[in-house]
C-alpha atoms as a PDB file:
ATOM      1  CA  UNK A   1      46.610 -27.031 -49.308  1.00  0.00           C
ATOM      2  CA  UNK A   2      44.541 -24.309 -47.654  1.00  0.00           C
ATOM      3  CA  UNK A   3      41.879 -22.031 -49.251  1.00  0.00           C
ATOM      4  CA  UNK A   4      42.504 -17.779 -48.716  1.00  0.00           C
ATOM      5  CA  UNK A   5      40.656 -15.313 -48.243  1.00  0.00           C
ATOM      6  CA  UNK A   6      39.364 -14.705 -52.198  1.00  0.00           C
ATOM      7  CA  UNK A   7      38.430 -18.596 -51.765  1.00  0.00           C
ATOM      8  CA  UNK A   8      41.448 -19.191 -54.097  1.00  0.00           C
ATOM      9  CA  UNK A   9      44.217 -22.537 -52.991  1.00  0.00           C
ATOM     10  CA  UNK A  10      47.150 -20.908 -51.674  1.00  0.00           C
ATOM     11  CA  UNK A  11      49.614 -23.156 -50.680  1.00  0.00           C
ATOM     12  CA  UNK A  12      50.610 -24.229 -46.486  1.00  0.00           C
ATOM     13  CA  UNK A  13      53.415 -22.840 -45.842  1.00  0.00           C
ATOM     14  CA  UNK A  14      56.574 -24.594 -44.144  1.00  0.00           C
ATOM     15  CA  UNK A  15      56.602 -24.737 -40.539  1.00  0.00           C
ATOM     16  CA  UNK A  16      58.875 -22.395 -39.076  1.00  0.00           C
ATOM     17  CA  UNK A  17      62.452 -23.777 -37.311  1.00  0.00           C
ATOM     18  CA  UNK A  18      62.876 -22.509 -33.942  1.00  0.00           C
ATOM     19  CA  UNK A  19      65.840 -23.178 -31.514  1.00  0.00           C
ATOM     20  CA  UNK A  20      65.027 -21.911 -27.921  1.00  0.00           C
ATOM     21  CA  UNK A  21      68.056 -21.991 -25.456  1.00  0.00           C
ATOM     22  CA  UNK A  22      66.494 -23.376 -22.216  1.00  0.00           C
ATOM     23  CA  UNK A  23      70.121 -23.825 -20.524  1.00  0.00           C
ATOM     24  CA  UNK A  24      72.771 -21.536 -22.188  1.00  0.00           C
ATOM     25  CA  UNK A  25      75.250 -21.992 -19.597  1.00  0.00           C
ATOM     26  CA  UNK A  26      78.371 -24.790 -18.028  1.00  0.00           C
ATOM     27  CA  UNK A  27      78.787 -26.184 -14.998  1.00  0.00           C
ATOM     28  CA  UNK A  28      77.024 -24.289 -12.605  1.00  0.00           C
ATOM     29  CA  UNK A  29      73.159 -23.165 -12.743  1.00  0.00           C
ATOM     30  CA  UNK A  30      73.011 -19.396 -11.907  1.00  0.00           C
ATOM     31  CA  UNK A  31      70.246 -16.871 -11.416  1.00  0.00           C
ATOM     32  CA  UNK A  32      69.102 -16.831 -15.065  1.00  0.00           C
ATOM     33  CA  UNK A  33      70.911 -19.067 -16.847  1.00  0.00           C
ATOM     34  CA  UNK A  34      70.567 -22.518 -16.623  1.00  0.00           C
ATOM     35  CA  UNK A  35      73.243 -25.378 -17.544  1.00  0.00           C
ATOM     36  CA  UNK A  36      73.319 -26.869 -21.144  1.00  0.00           C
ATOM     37  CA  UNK A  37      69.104 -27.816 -22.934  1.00  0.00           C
ATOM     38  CA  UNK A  38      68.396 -26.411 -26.020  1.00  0.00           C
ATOM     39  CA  UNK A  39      65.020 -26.980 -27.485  1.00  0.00           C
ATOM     40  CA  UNK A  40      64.692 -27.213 -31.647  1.00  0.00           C
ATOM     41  CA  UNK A  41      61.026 -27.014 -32.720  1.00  0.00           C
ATOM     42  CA  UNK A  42      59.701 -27.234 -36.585  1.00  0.00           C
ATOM     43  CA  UNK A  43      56.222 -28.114 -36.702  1.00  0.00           C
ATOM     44  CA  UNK A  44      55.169 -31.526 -34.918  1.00  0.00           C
ATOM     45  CA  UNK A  45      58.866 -32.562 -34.623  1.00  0.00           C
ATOM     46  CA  UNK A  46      60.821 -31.698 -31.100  1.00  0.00           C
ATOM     47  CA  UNK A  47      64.382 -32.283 -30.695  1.00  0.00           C
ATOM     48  CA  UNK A  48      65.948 -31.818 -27.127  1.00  0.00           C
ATOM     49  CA  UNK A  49      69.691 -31.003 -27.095  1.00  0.00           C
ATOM     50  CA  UNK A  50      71.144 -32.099 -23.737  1.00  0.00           C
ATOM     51  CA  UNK A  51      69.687 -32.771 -20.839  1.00  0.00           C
ATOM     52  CA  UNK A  52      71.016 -30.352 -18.363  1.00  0.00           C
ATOM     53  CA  UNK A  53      68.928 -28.118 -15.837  1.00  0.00           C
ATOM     54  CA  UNK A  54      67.720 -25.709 -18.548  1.00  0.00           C
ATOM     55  CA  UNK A  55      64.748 -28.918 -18.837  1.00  0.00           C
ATOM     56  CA  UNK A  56      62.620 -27.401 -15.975  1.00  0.00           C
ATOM     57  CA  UNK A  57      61.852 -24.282 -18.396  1.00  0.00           C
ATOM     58  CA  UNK A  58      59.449 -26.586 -19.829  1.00  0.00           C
ATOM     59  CA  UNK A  59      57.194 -26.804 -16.715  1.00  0.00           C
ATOM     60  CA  UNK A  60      57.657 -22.752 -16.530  1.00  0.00           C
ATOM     61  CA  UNK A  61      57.386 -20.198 -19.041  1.00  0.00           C
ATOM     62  CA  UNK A  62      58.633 -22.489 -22.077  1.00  0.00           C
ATOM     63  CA  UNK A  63      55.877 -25.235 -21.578  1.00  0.00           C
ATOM     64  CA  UNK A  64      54.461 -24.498 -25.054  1.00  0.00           C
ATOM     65  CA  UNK A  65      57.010 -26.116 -26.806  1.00  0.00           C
ATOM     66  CA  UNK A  66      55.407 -29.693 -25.636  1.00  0.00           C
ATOM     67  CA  UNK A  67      51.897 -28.905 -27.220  1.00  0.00           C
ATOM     68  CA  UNK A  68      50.614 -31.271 -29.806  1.00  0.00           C
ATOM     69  CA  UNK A  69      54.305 -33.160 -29.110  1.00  0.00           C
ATOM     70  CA  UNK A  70      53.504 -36.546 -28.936  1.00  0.00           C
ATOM     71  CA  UNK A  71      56.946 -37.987 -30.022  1.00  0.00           C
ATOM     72  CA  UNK A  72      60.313 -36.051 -28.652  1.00  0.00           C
ATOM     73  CA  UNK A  73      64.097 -37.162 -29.644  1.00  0.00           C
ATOM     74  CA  UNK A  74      66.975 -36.181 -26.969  1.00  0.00           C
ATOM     75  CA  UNK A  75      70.747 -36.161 -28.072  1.00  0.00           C
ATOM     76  CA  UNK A  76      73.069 -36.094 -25.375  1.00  0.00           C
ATOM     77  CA  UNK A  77      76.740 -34.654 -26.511  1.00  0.00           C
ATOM     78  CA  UNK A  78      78.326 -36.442 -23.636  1.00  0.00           C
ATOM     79  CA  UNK A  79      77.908 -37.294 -19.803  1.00  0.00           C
ATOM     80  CA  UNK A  80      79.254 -34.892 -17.521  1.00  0.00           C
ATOM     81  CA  UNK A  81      76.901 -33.812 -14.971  1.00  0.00           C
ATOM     82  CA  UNK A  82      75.922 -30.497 -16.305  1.00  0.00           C
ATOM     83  CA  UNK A  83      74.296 -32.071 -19.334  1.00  0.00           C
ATOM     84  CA  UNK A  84      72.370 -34.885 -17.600  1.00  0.00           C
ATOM     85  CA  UNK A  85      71.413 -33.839 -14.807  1.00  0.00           C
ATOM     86  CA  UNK A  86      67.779 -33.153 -16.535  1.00  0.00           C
ATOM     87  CA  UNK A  87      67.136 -36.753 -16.963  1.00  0.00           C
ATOM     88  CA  UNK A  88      66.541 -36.893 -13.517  1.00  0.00           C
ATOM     89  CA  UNK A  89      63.128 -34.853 -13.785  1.00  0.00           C
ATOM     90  CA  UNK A  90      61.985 -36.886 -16.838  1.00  0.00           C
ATOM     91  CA  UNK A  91      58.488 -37.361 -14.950  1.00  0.00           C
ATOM     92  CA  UNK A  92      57.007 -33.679 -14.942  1.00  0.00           C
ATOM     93  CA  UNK A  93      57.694 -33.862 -18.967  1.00  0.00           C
ATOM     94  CA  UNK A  94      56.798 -37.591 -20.374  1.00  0.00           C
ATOM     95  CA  UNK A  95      54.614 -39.628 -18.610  1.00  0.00           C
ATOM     96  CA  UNK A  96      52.160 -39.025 -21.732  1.00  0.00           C
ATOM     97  CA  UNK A  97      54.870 -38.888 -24.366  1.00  0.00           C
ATOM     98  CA  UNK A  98      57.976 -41.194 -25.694  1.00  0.00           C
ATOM     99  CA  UNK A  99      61.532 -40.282 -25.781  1.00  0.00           C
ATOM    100  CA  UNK A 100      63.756 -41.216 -28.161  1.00  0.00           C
ATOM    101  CA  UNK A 101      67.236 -40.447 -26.308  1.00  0.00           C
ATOM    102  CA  UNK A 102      70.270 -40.924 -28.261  1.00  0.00           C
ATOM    103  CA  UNK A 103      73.773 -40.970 -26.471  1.00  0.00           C
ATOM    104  CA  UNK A 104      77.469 -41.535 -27.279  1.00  0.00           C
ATOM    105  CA  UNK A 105      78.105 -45.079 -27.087  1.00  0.00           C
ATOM    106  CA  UNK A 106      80.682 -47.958 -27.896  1.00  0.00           C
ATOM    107  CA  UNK A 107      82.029 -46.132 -31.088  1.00  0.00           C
ATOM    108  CA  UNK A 108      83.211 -43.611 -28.597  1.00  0.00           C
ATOM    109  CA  UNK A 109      82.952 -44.784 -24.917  1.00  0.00           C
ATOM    110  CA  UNK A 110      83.816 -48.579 -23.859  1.00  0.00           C
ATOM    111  CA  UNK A 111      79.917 -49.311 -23.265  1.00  0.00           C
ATOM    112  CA  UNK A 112      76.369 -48.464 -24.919  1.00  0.00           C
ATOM    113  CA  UNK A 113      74.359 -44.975 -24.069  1.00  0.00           C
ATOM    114  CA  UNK A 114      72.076 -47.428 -22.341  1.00  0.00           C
ATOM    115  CA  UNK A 115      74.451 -49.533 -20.318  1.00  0.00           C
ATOM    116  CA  UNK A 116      76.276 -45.629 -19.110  1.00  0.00           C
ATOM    117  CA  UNK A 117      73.268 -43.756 -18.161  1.00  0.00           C
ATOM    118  CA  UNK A 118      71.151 -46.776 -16.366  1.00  0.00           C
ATOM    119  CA  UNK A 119      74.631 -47.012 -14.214  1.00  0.00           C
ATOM    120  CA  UNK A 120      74.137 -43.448 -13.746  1.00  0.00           C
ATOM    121  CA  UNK A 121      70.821 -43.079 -12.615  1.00  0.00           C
ATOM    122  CA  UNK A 122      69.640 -45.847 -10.467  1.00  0.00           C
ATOM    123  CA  UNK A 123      68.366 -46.740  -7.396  1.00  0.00           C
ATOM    124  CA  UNK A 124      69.946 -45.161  -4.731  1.00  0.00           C
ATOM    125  CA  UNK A 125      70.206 -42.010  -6.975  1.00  0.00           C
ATOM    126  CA  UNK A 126      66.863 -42.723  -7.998  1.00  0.00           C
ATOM    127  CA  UNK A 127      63.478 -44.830  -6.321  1.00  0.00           C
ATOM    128  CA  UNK A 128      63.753 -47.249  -9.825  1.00  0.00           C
ATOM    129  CA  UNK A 129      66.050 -47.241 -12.670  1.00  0.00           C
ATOM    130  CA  UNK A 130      65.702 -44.859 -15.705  1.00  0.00           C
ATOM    131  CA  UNK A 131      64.316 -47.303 -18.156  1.00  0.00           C
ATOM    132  CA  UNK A 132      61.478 -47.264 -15.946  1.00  0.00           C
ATOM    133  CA  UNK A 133      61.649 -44.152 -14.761  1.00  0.00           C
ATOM    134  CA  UNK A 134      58.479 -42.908 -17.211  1.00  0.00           C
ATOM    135  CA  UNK A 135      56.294 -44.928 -19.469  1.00  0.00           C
ATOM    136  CA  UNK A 136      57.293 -44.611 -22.869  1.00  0.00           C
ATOM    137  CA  UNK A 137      61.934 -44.349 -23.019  1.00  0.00           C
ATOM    138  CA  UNK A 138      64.221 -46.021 -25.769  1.00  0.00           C
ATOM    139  CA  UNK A 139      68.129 -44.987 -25.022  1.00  0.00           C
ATOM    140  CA  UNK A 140      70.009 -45.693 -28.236  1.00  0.00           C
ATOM    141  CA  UNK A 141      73.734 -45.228 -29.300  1.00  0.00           C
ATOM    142  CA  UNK A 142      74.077 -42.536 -31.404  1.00  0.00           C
ATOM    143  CA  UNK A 143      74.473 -43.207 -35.164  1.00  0.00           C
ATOM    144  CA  UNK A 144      77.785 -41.774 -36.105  1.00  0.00           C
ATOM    145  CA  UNK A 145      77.108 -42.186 -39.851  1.00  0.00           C
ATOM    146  CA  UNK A 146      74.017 -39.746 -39.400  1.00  0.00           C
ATOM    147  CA  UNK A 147      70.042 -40.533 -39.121  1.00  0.00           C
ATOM    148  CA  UNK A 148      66.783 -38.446 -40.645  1.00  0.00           C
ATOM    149  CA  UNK A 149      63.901 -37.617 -38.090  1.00  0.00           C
ATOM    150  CA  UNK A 150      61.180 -36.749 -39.716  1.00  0.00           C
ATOM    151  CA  UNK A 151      63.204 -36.312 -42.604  1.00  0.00           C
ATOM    152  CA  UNK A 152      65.406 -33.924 -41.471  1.00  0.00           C
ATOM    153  CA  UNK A 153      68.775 -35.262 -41.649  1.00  0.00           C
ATOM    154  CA  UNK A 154      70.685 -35.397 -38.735  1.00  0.00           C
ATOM    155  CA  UNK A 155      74.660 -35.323 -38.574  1.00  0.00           C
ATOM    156  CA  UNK A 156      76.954 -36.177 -36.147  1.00  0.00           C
ATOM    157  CA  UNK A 157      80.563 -35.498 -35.099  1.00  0.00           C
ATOM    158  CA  UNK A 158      83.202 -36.942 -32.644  1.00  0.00           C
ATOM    159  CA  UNK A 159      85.197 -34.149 -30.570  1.00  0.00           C
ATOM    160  CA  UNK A 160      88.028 -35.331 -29.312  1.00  0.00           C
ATOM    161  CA  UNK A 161      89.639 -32.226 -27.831  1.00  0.00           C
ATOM    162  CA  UNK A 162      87.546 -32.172 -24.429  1.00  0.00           C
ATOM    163  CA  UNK A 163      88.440 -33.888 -21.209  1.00  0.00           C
ATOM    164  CA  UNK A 164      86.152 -37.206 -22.849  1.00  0.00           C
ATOM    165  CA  UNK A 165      84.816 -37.270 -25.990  1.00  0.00           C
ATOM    166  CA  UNK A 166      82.122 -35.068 -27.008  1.00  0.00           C
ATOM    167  CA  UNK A 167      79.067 -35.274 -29.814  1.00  0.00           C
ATOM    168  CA  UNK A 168      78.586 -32.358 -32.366  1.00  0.00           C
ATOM    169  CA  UNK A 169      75.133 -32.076 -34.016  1.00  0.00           C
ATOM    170  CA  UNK A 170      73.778 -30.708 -37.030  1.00  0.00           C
ATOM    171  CA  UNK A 171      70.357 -30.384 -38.024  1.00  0.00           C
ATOM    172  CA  UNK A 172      69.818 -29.845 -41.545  1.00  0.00           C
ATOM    173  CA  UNK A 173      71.252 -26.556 -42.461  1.00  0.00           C
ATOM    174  CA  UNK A 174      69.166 -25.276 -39.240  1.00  0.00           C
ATOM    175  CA  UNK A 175      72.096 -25.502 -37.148  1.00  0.00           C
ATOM    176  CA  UNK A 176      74.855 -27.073 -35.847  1.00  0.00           C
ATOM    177  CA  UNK A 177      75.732 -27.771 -31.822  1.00  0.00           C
ATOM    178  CA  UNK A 178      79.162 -28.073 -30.655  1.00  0.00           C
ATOM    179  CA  UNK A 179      79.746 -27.981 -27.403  1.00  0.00           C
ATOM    180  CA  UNK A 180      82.297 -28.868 -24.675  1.00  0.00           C
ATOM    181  CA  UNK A 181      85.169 -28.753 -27.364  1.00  0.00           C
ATOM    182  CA  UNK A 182      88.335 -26.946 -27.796  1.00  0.00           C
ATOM    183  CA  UNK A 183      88.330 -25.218 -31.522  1.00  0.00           C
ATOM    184  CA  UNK A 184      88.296 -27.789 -33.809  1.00  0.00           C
ATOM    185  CA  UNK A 185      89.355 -27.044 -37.717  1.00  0.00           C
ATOM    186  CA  UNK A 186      87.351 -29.594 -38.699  1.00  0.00           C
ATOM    187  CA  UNK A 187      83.957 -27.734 -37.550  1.00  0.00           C
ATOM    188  CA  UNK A 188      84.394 -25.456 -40.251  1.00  0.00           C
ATOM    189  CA  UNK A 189      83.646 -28.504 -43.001  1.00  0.00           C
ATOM    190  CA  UNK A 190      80.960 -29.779 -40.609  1.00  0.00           C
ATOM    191  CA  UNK A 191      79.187 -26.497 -39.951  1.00  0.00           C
ATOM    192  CA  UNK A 192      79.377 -25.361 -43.227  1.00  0.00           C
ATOM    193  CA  UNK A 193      76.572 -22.939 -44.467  1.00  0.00           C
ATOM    194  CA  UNK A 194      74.188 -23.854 -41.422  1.00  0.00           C
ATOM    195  CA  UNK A 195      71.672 -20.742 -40.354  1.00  0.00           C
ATOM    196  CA  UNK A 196      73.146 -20.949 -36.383  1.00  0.00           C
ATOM    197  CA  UNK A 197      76.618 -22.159 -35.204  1.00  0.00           C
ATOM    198  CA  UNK A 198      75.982 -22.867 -31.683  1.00  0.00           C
ATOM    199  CA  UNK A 199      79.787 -23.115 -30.095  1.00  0.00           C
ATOM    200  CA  UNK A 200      80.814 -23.259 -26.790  1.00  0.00           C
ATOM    201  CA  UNK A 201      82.880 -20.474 -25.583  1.00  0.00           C
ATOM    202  CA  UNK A 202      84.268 -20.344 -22.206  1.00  0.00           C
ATOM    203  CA  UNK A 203      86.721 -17.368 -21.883  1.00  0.00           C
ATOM    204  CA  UNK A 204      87.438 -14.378 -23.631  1.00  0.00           C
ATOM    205  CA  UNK A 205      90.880 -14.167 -26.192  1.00  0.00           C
ATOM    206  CA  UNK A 206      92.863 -11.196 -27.685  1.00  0.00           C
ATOM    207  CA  UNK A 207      91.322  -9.706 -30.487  1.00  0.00           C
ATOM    208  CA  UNK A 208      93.965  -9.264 -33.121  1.00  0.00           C
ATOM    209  CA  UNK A 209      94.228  -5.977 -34.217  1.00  0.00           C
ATOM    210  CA  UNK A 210      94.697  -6.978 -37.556  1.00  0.00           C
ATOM    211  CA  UNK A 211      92.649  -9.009 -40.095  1.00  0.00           C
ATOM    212  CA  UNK A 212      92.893 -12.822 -40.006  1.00  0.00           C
ATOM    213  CA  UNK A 213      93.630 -14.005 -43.111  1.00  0.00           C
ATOM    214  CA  UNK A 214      92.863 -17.985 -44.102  1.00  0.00           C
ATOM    215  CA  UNK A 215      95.899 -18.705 -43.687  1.00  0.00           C
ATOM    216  CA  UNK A 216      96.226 -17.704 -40.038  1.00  0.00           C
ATOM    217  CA  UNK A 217      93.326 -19.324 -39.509  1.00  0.00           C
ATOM    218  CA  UNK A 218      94.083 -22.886 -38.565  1.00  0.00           C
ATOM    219  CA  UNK A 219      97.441 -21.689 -36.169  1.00  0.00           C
ATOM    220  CA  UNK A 220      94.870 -19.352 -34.473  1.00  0.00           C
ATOM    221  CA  UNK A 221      92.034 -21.808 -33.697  1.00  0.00           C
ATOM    222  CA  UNK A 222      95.495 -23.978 -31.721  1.00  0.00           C
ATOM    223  CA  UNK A 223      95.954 -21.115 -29.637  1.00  0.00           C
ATOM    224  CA  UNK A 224      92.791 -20.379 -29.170  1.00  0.00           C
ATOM    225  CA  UNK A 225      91.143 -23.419 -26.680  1.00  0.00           C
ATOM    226  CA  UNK A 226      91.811 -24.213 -23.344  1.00  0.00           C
ATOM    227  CA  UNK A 227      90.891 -26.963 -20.876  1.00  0.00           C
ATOM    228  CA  UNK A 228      88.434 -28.536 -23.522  1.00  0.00           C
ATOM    229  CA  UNK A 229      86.792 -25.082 -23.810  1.00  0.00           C
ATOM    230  CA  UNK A 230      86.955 -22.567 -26.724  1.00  0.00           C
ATOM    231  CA  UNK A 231      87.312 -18.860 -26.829  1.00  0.00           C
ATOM    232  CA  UNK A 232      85.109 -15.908 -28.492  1.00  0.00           C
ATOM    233  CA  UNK A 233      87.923 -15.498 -30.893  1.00  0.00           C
ATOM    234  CA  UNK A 234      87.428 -19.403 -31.806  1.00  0.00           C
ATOM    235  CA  UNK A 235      83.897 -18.810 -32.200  1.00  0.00           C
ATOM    236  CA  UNK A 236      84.155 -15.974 -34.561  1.00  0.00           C
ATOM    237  CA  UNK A 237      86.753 -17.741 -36.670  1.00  0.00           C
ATOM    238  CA  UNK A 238      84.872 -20.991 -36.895  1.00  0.00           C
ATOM    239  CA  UNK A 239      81.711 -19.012 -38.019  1.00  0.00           C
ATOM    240  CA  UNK A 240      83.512 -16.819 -40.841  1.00  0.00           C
ATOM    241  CA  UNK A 241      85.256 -19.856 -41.899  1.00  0.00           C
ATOM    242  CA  UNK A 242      82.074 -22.041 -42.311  1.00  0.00           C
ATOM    243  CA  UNK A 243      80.153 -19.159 -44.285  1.00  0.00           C
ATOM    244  CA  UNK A 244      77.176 -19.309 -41.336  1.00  0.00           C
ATOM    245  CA  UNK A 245      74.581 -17.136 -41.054  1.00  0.00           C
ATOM    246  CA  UNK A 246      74.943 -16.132 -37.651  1.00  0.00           C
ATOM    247  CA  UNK A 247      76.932 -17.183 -35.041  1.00  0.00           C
ATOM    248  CA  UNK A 248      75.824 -18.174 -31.019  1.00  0.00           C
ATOM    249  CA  UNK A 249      78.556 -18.424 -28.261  1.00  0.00           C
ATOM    250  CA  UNK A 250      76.849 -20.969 -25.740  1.00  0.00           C
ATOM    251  CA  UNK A 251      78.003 -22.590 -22.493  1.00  0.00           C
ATOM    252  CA  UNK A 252      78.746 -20.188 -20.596  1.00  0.00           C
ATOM    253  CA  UNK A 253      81.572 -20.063 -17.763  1.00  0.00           C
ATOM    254  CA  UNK A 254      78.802 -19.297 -14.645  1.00  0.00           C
ATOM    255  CA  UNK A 255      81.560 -17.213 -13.282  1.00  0.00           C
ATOM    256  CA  UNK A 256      80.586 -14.537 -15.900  1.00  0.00           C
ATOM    257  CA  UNK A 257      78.437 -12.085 -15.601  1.00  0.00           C
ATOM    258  CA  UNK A 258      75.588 -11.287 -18.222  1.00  0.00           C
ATOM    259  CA  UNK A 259      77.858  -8.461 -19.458  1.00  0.00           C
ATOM    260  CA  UNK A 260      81.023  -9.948 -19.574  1.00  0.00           C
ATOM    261  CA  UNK A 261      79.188 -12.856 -21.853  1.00  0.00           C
ATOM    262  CA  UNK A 262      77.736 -10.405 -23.606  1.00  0.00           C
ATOM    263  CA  UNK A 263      81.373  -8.280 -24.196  1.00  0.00           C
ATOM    264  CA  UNK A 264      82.689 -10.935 -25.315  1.00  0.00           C
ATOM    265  CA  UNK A 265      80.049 -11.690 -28.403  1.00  0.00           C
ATOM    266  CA  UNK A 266      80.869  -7.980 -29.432  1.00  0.00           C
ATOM    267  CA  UNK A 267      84.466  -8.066 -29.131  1.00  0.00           C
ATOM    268  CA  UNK A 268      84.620 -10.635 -31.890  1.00  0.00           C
ATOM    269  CA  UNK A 269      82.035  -9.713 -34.096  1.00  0.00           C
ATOM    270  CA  UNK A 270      84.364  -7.929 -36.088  1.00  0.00           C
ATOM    271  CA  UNK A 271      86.498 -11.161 -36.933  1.00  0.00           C
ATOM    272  CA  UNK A 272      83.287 -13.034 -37.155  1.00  0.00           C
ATOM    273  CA  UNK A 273      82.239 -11.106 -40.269  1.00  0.00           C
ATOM    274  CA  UNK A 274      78.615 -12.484 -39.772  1.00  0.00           C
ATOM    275  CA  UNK A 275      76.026 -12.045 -37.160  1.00  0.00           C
ATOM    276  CA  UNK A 276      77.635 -12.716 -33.912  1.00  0.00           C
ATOM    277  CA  UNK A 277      75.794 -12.910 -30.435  1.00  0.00           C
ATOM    278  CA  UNK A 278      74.928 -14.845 -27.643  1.00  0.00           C
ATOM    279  CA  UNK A 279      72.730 -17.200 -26.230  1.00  0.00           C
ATOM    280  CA  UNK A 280      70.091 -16.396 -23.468  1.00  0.00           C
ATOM    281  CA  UNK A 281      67.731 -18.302 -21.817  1.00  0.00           C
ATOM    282  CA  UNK A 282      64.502 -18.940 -23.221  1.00  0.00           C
ATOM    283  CA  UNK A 283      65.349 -16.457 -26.268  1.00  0.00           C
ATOM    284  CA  UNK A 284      64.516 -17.947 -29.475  1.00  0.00           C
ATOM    285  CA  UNK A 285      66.229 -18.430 -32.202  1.00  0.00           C
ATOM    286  CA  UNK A 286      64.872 -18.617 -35.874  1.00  0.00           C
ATOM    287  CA  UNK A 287      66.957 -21.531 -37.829  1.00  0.00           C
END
């Protein structure tokens, strides 16, 4: 409780949710977009949404977001080199904080997060491995059946439809991640009311002409992926279906320019029937 100005209790009011792309894009780092970190902030609690080379924003213009942060949790969606790649600079971030870092493990992949990323990154790659790599690091399996952090529950989600299995996230009704997937019905269910669908969306589809009716939907999501990737028409279709408030195409093919990403957002707006844009590097999001 805080007093006001007319030395009457008014009551605090709830932190704010924030989700900050630091790596909208796939793949490839490009002048201004960075591959796949995204940054949730409410209050004291910090949650890090893969670990690709969006991370060095926070020793740049997005260092803010690590003030007060004692305590941060990481979720890795899967392990392809665009969205680990980060863990390598783990130093200029948390040699005065702990990570919790949470990765697929034996429910999905044949060994634990711990057992697949100290393979990954160790000496030669790196001078030590990447338990030791800074002071304070538990790597965890993630918890299928869900976990709270700071009692905000946490859901999770296995994607099957990529080249190997991917993770999809959702944070309270804040938002929900899905990335590295080919449209998926079942994200509607999943994603269902959150404030910010984050979906990947790789390539641009045909914008039917006429209106998409529920029906159509679940045949049009099938046509709609390609090579573990989804399409702006997914995206829309995923959003309208799961009642979101607005919708956020993310990983971006580095192959496309700003506008084309951009085009592609505005193109399917219409089907989306909600707010539809897309991410951009260290643009914030309220969630």
């Amino acid at each position: 409780m805080i007093e006001n100005g007319n030395g009457k209790d008014a009551v605090d009011k709830p932190a704010k949710a924030v989700l900050t792309p630091l790596g909208s894009g796939g793949w490839i780092p490009v002048k201004g977009r960075h591959t796949a970190c995204y940054a949730f902030k409410k209050g004291k609690t910090l949650v890090l949404l893969d670990f690709g080379t969006g991370i060095t924003r926070l020793i740049e213009e997005h260092d803010y977001l690590l003030n007060g942060i004692e305590k941060v949790t990481g979720i890795i969606s899967h392990y392809h080199i665009d969205h680990i790649m980060g863990l390598f600079y783990l130093p200029a971030f948390f040699t005065n904080r702990h990570l919790d870092l949470y990765a697929p493990g034996k429910g999905l992949y044949s060994k634990s997060a711990k057992d697949i990323l100290e393979n990954t990154f160790q000496p030669p790659q790196l001078p030590r491995k990447l338990a030791d790599f800074i002071p304070s690091i538990e790597i965890k399996d993630i918890p299928m059946s869900g976990m709270k952090i700071d009692g905000i529950d946490i859901r999770f989600r296995a994607q099957m439809s990529h080249v190997h299995p991917t993770v999809a996230v959702r944070i309270g009704d804040h938002l929900a991640y899905c990335t590295d997937t080919e449209p998926e019905y079942e994200t509607i269910g999943f994603a269902m009311g959150v404030n910010v669908l984050l979906h990947d969306c790789w390539f641009a589809d045909k914008i039917p002409a006429d209106v998409v009716t529920p029906a159509q939907v679940k045949d049009l999501l099938g046509l709609s992926g390609q090579n573990g990737h989804s399409s702006n028409l997914a995206v829309a279709l995923l959003a309208r279906e799961a009642k979101v408030r607005t919708a956020v195409t993310i990983h971006h093919n580095p192959l496309n320019s700003f506008l084309e990403i951009e085009k592609m957002a505005i193109d399917a707006a219409g089907i989306a029937a909600v707010e539809m844009t897309y991410a951009e590097d260290g643009k914030s999001i309220e969630c």
